[in-house]
Protein backbone atom coordinates (compact mmCIF):
# COMPACT_ATOMS: atom_id res chain seq x y z
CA UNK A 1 0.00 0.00 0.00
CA UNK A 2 1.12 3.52 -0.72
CA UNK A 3 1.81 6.03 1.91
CA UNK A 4 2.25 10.06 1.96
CA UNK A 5 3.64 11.41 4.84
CA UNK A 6 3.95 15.11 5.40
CA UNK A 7 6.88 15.55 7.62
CA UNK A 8 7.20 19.05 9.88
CA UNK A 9 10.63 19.53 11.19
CA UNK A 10 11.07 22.51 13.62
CA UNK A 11 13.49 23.80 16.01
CA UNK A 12 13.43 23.18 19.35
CA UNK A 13 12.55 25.89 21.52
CA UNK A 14 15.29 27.61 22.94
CA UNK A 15 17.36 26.88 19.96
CA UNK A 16 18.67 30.31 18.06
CA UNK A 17 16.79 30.49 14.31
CA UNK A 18 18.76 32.87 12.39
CA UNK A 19 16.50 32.11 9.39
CA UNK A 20 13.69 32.94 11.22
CA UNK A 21 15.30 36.03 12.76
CA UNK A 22 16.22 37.15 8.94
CA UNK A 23 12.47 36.37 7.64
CA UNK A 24 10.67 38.48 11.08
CA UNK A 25 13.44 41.58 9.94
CA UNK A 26 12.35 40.98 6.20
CA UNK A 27 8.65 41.11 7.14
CA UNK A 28 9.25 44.57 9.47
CA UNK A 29 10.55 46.08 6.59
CA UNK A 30 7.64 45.35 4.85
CA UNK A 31 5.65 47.14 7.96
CA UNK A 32 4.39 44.01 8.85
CA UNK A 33 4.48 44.36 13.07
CA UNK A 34 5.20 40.77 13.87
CA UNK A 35 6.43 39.66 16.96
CA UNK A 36 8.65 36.11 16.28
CA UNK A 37 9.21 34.04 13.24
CA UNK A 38 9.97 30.31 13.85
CA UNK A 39 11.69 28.83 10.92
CA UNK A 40 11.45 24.81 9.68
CA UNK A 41 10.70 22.74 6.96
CA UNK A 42 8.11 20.67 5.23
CA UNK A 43 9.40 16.97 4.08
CA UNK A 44 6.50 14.91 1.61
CA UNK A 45 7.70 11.32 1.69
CA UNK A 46 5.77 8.95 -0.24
CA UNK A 47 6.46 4.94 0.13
CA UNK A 48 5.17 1.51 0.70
CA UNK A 49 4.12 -0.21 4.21
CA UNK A 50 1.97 -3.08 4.37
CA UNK A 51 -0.30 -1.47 6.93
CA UNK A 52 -0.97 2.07 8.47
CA UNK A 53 1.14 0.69 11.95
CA UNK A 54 3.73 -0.05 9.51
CA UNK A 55 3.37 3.26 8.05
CA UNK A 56 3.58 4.90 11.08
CA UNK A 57 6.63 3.36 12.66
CA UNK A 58 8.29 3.84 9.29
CA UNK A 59 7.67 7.66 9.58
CA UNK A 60 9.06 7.57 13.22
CA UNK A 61 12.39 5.89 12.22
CA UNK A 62 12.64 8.40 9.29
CA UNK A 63 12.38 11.29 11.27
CA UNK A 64 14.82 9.63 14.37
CA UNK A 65 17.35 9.14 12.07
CA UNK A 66 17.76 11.25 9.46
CA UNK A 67 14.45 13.61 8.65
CA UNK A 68 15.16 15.61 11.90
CA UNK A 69 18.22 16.15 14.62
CA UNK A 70 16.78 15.03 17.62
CA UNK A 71 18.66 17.13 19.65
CA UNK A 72 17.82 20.62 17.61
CA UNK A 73 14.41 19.72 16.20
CA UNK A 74 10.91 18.14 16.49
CA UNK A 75 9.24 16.60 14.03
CA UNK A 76 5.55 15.98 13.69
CA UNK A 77 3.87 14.42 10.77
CA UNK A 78 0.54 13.50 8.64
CA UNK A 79 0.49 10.20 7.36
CA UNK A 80 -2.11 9.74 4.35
CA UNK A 81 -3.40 6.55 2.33
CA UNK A 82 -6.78 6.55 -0.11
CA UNK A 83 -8.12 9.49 1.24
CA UNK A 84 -7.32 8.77 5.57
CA UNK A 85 -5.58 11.06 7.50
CA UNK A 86 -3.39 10.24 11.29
CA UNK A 87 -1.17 12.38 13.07
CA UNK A 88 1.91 11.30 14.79
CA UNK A 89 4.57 13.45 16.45
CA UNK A 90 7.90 12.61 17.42
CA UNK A 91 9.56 14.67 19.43
C-alpha cells in the first residue's frame, strides 16, 4: 500500500533560528508588526508499508534518524493513504 507522509521539522525551543530572525526583519521592513518568526521545513515522503502501523513506525524511524536532529528539532507528521488522515509526532 502507498503512503504520503507530510513531515514538519522545527526547532526546538530555545534553539537560536537565524533564518527565522532574517524572515521576522524581512517582514518589518515590509511594515508588517510581527512579533517572532519560527523557521522549519516541510518533508513529503511517499512509500510503501503493508499497513498504516507499519506506516507509522516507518515515519518515526525516518524522522529519528535522518528527517530531523533530535537534539535541535521536532518533528511531527501527517500520514495519508486513499483518502485517511493520522497524526503522529515525534519529538
Amino acid at each position: 500500500m502507498r503512503w504520503l507522509a507530510e513531515v514538519h521539522v522545527r526547532l526546538r525551543p530555545g534553539i537560536a533560528d537565524p533564518e527565522g530572525q532574517t524572515i521576522a526583519g524581512g517582514l518589518r521592513s515590509l511594515a508588517f508588526d510581527v512579533a517572532d518568526v519560527r523557521a522549519g521545513k516541510l518533508l513529503r515522503v511517499t512509500f510503501d508499508a503493508d499497513d498504516r502501523t507499519s506506516a507509522e513506525t516507518s515515519v518515526a524511524r525516518m524522522c529519528s534518524r535522518l528527517l530531523a536532529n533530535p537534539v535541535m528539532e521536532t518533528a511531527d507528521w501527517e500520514l495519508s493513504a486513499d483518502e485517511s488522515v493520522a497524526v503522529g509526532i515525534e519529538s
